[in-house]
PDB file of N, CA and C in Angstrom:
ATOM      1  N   UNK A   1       0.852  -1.189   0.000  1.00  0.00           N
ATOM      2  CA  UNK A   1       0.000   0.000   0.000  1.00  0.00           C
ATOM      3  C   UNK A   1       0.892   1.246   0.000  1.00  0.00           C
ATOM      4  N   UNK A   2       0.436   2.357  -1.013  1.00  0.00           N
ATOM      5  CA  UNK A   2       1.400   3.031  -1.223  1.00  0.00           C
ATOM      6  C   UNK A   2       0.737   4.256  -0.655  1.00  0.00           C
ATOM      7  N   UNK A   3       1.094   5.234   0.550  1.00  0.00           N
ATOM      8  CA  UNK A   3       0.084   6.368   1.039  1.00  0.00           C
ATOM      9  C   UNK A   3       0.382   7.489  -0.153  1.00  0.00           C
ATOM     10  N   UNK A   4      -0.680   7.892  -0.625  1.00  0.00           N
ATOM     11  CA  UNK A   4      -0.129   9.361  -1.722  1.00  0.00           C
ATOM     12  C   UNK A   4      -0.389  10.451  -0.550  1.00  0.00           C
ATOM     13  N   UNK A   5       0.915  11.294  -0.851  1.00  0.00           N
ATOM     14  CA  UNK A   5       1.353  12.461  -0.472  1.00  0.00           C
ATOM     15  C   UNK A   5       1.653  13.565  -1.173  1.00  0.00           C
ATOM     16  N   UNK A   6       1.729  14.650  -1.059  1.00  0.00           N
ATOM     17  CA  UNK A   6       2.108  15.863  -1.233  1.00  0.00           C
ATOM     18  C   UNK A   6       2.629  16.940  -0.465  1.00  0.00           C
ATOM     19  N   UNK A   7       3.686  17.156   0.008  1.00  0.00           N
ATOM     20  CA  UNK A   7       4.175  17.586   0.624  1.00  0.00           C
ATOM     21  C   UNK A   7       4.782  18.698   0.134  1.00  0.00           C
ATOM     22  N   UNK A   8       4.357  19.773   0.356  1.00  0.00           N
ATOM     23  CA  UNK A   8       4.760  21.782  -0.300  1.00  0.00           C
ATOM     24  C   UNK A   8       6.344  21.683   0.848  1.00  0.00           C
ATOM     25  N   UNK A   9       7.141  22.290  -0.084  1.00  0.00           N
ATOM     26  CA  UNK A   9       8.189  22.738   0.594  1.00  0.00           C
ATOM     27  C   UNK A   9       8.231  24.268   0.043  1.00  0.00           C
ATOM     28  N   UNK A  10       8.787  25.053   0.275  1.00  0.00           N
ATOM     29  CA  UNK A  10       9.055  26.793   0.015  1.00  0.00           C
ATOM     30  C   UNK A  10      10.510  26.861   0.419  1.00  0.00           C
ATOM     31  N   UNK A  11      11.682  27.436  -0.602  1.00  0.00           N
ATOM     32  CA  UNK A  11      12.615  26.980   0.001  1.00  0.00           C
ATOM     33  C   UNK A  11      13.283  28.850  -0.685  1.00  0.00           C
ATOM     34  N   UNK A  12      14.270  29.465  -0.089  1.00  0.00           N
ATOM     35  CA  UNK A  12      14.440  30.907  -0.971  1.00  0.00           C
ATOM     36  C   UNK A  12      14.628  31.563   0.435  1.00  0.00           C
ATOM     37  N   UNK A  13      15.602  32.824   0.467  1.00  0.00           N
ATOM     38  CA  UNK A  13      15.463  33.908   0.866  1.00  0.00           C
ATOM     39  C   UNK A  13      14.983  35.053   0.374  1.00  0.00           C
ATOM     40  N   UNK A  14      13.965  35.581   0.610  1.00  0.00           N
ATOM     41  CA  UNK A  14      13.348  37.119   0.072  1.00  0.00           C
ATOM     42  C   UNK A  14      13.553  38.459   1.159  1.00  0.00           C
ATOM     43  N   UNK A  15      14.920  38.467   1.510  1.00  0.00           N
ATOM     44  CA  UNK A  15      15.084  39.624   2.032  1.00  0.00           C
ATOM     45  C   UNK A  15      15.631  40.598   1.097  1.00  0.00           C
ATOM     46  N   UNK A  16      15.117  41.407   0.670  1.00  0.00           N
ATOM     47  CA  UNK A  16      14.709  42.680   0.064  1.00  0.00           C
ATOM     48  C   UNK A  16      15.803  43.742   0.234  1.00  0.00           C
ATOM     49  N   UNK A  17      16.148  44.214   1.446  1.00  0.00           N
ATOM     50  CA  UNK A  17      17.032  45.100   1.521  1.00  0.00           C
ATOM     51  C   UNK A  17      16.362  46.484   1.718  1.00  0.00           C
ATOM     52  N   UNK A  18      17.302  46.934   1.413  1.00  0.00           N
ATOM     53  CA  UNK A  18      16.421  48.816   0.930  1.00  0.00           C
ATOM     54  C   UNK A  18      16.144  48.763  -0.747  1.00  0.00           C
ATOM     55  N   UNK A  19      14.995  49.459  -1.048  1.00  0.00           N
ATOM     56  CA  UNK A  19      15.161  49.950  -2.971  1.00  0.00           C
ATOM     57  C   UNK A  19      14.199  50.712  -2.826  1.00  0.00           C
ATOM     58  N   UNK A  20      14.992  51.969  -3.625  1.00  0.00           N
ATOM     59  CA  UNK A  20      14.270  53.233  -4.024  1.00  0.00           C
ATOM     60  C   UNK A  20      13.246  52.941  -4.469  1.00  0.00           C
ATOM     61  N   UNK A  21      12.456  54.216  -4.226  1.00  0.00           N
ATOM     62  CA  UNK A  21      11.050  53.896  -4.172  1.00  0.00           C
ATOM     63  C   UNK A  21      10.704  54.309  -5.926  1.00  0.00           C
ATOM     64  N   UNK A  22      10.195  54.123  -6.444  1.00  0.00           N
ATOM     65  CA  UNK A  22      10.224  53.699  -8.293  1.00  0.00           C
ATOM     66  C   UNK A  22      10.949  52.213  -8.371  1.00  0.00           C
ATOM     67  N   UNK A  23      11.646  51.829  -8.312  1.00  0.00           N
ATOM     68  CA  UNK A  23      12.537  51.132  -8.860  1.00  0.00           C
ATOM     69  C   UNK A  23      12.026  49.788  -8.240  1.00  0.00           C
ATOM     70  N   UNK A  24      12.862  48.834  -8.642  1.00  0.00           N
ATOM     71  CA  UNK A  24      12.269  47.277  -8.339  1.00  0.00           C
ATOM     72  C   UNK A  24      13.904  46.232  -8.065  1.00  0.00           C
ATOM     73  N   UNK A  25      13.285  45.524  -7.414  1.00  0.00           N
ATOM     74  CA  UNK A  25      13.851  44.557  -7.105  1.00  0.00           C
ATOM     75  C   UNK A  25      13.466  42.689  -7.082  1.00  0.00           C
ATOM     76  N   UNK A  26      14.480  42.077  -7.853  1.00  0.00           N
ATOM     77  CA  UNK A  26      13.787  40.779  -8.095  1.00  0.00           C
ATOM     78  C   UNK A  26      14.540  39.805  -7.066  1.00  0.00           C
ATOM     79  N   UNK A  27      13.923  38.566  -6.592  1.00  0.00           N
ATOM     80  CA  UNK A  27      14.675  37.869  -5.962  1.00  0.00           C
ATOM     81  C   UNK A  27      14.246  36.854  -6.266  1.00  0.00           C
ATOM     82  N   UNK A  28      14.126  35.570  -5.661  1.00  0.00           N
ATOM     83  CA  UNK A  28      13.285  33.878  -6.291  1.00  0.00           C
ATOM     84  C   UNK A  28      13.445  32.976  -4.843  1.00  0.00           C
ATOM     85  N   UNK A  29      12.413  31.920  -5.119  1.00  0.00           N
ATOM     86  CA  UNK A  29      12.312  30.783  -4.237  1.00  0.00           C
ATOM     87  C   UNK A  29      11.642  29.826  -4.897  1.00  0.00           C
ATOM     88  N   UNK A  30      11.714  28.929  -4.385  1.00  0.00           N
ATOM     89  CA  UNK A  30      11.207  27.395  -5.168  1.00  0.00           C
ATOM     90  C   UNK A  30      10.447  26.985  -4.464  1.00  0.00           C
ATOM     91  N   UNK A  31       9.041  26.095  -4.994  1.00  0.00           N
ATOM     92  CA  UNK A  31       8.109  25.779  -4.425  1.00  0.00           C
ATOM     93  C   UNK A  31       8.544  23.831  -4.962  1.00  0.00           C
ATOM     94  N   UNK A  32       8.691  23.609  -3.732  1.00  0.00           N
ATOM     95  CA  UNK A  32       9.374  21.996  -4.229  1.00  0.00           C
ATOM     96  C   UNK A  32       8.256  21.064  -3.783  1.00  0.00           C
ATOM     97  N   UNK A  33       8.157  19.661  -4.123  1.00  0.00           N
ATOM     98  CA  UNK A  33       7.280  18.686  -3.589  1.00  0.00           C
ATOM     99  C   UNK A  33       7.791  17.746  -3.513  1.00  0.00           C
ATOM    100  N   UNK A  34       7.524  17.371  -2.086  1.00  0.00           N
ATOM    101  CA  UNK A  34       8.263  16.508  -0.888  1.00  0.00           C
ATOM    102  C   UNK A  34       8.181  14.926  -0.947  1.00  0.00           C
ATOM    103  N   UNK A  35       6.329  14.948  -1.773  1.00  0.00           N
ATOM    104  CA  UNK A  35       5.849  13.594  -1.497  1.00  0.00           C
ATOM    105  C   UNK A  35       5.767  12.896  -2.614  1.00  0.00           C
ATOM    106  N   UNK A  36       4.607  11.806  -2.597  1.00  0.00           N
ATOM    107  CA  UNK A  36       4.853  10.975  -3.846  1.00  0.00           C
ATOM    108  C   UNK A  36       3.471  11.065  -4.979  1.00  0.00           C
ATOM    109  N   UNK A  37       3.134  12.243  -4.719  1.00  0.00           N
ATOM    110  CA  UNK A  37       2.061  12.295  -5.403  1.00  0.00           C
ATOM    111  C   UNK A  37       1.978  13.821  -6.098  1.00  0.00           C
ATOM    112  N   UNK A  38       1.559  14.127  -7.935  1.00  0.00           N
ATOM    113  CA  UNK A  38       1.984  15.892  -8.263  1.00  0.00           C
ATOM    114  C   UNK A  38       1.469  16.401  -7.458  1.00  0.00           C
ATOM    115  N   UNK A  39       1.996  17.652  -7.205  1.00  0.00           N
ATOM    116  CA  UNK A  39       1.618  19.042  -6.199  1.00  0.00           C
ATOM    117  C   UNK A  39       0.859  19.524  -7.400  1.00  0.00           C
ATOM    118  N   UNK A  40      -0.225  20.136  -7.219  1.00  0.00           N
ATOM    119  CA  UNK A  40      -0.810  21.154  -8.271  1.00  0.00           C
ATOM    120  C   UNK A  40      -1.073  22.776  -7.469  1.00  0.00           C
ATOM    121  N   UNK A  41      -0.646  23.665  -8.146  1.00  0.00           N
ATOM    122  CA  UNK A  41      -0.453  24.732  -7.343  1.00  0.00           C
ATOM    123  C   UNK A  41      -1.536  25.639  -7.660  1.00  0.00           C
ATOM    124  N   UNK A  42      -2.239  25.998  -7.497  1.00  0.00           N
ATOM    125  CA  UNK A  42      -3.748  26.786  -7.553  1.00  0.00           C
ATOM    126  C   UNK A  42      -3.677  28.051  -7.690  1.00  0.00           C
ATOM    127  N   UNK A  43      -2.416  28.744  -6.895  1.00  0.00           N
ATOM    128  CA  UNK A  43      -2.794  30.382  -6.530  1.00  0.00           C
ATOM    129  C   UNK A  43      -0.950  30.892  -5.710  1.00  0.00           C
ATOM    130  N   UNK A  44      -0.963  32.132  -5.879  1.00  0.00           N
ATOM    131  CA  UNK A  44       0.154  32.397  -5.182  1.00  0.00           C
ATOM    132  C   UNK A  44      -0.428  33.897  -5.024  1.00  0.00           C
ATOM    133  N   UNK A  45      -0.274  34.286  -3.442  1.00  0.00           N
ATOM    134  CA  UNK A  45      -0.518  35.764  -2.923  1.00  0.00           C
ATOM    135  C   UNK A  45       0.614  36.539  -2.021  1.00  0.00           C
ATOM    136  N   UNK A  46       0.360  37.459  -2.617  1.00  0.00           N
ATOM    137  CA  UNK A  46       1.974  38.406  -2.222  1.00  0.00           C
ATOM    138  C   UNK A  46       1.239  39.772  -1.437  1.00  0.00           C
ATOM    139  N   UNK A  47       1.724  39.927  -0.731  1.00  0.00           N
ATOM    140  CA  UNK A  47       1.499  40.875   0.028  1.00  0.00           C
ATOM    141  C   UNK A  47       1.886  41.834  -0.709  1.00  0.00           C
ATOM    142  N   UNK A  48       1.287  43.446  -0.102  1.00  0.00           N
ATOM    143  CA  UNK A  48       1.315  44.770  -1.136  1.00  0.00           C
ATOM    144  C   UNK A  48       2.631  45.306  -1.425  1.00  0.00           C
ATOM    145  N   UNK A  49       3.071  45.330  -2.759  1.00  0.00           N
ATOM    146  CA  UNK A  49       4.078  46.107  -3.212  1.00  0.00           C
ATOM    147  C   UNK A  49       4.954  45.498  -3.790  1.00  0.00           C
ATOM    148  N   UNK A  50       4.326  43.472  -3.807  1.00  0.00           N
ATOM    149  CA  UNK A  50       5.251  42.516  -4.286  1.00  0.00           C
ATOM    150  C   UNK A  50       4.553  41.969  -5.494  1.00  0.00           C
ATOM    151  N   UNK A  51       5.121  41.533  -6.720  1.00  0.00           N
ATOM    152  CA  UNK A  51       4.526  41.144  -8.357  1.00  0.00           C
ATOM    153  C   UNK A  51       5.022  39.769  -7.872  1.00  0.00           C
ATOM    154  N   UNK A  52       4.674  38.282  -8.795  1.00  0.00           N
ATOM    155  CA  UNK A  52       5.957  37.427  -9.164  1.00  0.00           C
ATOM    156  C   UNK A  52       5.203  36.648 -10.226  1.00  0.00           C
ATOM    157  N   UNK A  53       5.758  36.243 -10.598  1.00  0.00           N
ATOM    158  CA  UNK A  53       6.048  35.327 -12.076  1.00  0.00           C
ATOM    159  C   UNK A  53       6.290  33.601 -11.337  1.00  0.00           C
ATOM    160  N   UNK A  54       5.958  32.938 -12.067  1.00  0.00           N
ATOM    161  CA  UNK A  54       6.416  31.800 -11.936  1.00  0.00           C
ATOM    162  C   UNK A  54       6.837  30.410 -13.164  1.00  0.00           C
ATOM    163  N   UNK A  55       7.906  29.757 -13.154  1.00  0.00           N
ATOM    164  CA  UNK A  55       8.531  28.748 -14.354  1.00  0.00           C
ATOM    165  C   UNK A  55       8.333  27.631 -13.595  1.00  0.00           C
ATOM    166  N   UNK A  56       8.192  26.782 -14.397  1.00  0.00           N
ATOM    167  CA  UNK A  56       8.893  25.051 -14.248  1.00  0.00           C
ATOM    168  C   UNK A  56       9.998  24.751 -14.465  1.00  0.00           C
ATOM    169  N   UNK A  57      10.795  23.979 -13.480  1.00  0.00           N
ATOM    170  CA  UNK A  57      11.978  23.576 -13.651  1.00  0.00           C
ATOM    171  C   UNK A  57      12.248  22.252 -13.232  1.00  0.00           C
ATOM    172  N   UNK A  58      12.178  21.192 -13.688  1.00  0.00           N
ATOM    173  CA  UNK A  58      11.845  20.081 -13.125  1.00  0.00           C
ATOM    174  C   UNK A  58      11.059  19.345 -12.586  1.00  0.00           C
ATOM    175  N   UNK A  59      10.863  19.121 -11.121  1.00  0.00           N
ATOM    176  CA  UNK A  59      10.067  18.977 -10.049  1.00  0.00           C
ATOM    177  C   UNK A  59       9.880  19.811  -9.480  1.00  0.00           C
ATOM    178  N   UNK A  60      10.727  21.577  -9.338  1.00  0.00           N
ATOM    179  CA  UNK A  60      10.085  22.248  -8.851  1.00  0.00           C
ATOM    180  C   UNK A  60       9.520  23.591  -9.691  1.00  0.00           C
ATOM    181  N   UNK A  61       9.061  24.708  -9.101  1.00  0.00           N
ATOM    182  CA  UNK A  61       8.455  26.067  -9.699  1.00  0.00           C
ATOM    183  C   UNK A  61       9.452  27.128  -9.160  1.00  0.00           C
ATOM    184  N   UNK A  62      10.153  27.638 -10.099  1.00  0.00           N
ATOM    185  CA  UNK A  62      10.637  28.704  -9.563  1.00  0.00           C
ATOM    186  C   UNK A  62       9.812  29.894  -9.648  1.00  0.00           C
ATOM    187  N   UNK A  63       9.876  30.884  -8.657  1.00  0.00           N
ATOM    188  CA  UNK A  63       8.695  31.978  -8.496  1.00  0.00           C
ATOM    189  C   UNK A  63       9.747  33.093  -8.273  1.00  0.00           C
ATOM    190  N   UNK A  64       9.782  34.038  -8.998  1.00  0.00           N
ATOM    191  CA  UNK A  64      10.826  35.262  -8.992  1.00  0.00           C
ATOM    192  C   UNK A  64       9.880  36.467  -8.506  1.00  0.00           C
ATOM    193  N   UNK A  65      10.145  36.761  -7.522  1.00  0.00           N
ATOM    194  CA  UNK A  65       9.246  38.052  -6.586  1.00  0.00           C
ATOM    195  C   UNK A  65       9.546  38.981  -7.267  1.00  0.00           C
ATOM    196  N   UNK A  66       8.913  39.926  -7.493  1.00  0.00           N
ATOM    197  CA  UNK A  66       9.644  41.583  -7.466  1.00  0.00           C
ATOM    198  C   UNK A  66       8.755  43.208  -6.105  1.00  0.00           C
ATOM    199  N   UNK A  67       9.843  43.398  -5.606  1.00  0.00           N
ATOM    200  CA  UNK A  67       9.343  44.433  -5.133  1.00  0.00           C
ATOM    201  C   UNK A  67       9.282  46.110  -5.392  1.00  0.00           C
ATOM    202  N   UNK A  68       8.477  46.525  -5.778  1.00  0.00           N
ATOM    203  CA  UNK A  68       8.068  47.718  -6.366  1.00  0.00           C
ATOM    204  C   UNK A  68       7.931  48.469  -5.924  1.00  0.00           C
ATOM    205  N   UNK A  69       8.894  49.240  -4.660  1.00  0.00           N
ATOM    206  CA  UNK A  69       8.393  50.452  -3.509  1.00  0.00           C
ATOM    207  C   UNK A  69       7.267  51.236  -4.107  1.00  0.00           C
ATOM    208  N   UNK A  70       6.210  52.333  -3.945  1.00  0.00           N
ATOM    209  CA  UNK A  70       6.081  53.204  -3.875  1.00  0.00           C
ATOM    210  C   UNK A  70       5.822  54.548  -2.873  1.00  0.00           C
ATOM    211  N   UNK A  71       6.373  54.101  -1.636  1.00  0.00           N
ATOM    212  CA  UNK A  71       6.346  55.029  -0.651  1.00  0.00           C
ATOM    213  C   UNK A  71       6.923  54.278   0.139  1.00  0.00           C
ATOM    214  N   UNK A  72       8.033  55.310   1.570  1.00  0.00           N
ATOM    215  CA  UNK A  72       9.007  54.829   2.174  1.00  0.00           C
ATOM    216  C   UNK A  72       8.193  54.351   3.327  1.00  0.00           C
ATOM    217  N   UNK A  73       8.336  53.032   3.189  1.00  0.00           N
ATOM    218  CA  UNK A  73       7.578  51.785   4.245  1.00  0.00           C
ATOM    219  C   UNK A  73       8.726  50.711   4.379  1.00  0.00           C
ATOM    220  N   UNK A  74       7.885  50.266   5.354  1.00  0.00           N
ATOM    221  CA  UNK A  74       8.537  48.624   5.305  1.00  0.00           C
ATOM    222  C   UNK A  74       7.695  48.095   4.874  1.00  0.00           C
ATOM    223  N   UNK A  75       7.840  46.596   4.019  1.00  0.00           N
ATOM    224  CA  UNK A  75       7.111  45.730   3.227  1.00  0.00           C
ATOM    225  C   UNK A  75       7.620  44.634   3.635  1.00  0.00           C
ATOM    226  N   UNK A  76       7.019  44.327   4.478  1.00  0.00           N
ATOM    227  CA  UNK A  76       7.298  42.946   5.159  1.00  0.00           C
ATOM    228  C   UNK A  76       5.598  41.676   5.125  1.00  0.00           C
ATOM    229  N   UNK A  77       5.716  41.104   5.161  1.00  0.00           N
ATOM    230  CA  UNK A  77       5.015  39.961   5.198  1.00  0.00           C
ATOM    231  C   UNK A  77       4.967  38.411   4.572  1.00  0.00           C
ATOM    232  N   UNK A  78       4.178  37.591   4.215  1.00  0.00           N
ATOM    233  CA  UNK A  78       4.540  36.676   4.053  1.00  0.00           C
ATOM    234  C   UNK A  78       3.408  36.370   2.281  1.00  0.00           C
ATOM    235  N   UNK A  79       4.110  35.286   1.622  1.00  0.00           N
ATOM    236  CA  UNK A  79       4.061  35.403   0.251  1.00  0.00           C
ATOM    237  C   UNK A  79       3.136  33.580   0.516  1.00  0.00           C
ATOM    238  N   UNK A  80       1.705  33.541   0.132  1.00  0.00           N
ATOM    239  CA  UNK A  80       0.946  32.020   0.768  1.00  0.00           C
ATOM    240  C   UNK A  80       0.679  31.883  -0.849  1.00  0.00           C
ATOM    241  N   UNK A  81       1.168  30.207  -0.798  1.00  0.00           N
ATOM    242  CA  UNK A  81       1.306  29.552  -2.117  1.00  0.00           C
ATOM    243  C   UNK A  81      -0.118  28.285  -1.636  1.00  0.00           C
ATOM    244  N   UNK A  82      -1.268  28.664  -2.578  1.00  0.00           N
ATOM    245  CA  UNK A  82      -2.086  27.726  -2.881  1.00  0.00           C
ATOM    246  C   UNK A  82      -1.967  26.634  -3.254  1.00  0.00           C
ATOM    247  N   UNK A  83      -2.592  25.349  -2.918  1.00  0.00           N
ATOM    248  CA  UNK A  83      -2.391  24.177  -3.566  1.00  0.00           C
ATOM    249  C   UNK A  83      -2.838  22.723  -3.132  1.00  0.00           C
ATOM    250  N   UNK A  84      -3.051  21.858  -4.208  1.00  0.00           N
ATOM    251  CA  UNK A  84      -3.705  20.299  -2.979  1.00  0.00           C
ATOM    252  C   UNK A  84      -2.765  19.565  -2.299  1.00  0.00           C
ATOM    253  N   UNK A  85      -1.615  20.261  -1.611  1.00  0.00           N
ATOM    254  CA  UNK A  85      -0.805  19.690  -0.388  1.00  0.00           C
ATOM    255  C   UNK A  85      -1.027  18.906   0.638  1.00  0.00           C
ATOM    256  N   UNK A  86      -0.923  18.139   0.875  1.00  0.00           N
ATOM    257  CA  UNK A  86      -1.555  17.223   2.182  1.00  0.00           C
ATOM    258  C   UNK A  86      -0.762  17.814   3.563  1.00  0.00           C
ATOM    259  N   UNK A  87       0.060  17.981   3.145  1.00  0.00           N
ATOM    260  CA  UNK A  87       0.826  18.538   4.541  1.00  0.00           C
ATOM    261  C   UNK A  87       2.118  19.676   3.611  1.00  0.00           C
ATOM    262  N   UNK A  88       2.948  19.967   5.029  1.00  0.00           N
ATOM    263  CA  UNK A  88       3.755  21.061   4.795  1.00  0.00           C
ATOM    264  C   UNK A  88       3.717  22.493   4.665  1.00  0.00           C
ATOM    265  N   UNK A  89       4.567  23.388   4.742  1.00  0.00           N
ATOM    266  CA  UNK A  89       4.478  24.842   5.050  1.00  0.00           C
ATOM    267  C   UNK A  89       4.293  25.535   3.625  1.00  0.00           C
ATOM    268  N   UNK A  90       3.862  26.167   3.265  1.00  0.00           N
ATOM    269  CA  UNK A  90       2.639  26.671   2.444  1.00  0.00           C
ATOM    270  C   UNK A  90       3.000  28.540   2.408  1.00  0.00           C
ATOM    271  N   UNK A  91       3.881  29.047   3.539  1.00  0.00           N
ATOM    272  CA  UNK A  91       3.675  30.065   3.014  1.00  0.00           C
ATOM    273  C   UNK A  91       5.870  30.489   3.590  1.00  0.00           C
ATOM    274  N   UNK A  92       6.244  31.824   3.136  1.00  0.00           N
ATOM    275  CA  UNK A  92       7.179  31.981   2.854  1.00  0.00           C
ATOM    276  C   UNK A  92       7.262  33.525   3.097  1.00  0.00           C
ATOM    277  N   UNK A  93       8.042  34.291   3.852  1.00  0.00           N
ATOM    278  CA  UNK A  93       8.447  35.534   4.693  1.00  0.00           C
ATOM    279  C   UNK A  93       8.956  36.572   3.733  1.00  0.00           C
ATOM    280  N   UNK A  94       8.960  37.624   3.750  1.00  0.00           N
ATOM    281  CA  UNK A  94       9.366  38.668   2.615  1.00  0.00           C
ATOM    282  C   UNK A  94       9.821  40.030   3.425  1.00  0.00           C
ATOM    283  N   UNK A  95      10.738  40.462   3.259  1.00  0.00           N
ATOM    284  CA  UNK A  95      11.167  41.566   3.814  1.00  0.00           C
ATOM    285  C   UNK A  95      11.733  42.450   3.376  1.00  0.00           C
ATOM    286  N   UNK A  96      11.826  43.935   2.938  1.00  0.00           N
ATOM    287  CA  UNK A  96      11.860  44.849   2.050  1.00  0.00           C
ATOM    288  C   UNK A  96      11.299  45.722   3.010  1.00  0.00           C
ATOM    289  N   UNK A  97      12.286  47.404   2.317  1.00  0.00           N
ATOM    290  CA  UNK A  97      11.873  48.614   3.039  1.00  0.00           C
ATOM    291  C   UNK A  97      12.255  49.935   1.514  1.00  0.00           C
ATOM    292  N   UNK A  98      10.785  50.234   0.991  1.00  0.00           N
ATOM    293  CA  UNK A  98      11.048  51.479   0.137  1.00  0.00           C
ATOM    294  C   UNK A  98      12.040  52.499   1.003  1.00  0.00           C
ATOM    295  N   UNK A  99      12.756  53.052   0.025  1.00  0.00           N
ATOM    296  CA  UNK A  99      13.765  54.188   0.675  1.00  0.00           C
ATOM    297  C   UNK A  99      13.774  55.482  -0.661  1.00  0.00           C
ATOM    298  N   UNK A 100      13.553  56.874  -0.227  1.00  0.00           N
ATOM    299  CA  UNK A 100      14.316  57.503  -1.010  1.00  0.00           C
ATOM    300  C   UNK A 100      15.334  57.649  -1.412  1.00  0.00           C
ATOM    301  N   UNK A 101      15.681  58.399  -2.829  1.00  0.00           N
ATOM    302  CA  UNK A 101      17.119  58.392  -3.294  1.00  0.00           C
ATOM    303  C   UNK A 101      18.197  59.219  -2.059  1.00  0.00           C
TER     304      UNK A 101
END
């Protein structure tokens, strides 16, 4: 008996740094699967001031963030990746602060 699984991994640093406020910044993380059964990924939500894109690369998805200041804040929160996962962590930390020139 074989148990099917799916297991979301989120694997990437998205610390941001400072970036002028116009301007953008890209970074990436991989959405990997752990278990023995496809991950199908439904949805990906980014907190305000963050875009991303996402590729296939194998077994996993690479997802390239971008952050887009437009006013001097911090942009911190977390980036929740949809999907029929049976288990595992699902969402992924983001940290960024618009700055003037």
């Amino acid at each position: 008996l074989t148990v099917v699984s799916r297991i979301i991994q989120l694997t990437g640093t998205l610390a941001f740094g400072d970036v002028i406020i116009g301007e953008q910044k890209q970074l990436s993380f991989n959405i990997e699967n752990q278990g023995t059964a496809p991950l199908s990924v439904t949805g990906i939500n980014y907190p305000s001031g963050y875009t991303g894109t996402s590729s296939v690369s194998g077994n996993n998805i690479v997802v390239t963030v971008t952050l887009s200041p437009t006013a001097s804040a911090d942009y911190d929160g977390e980036i929740e990746v949809e999907s029929d996962a049976t288990s595992g962590n699902n969402k992924i930390a983001v940290t960024g602060k618009g700055v003037l020139i």
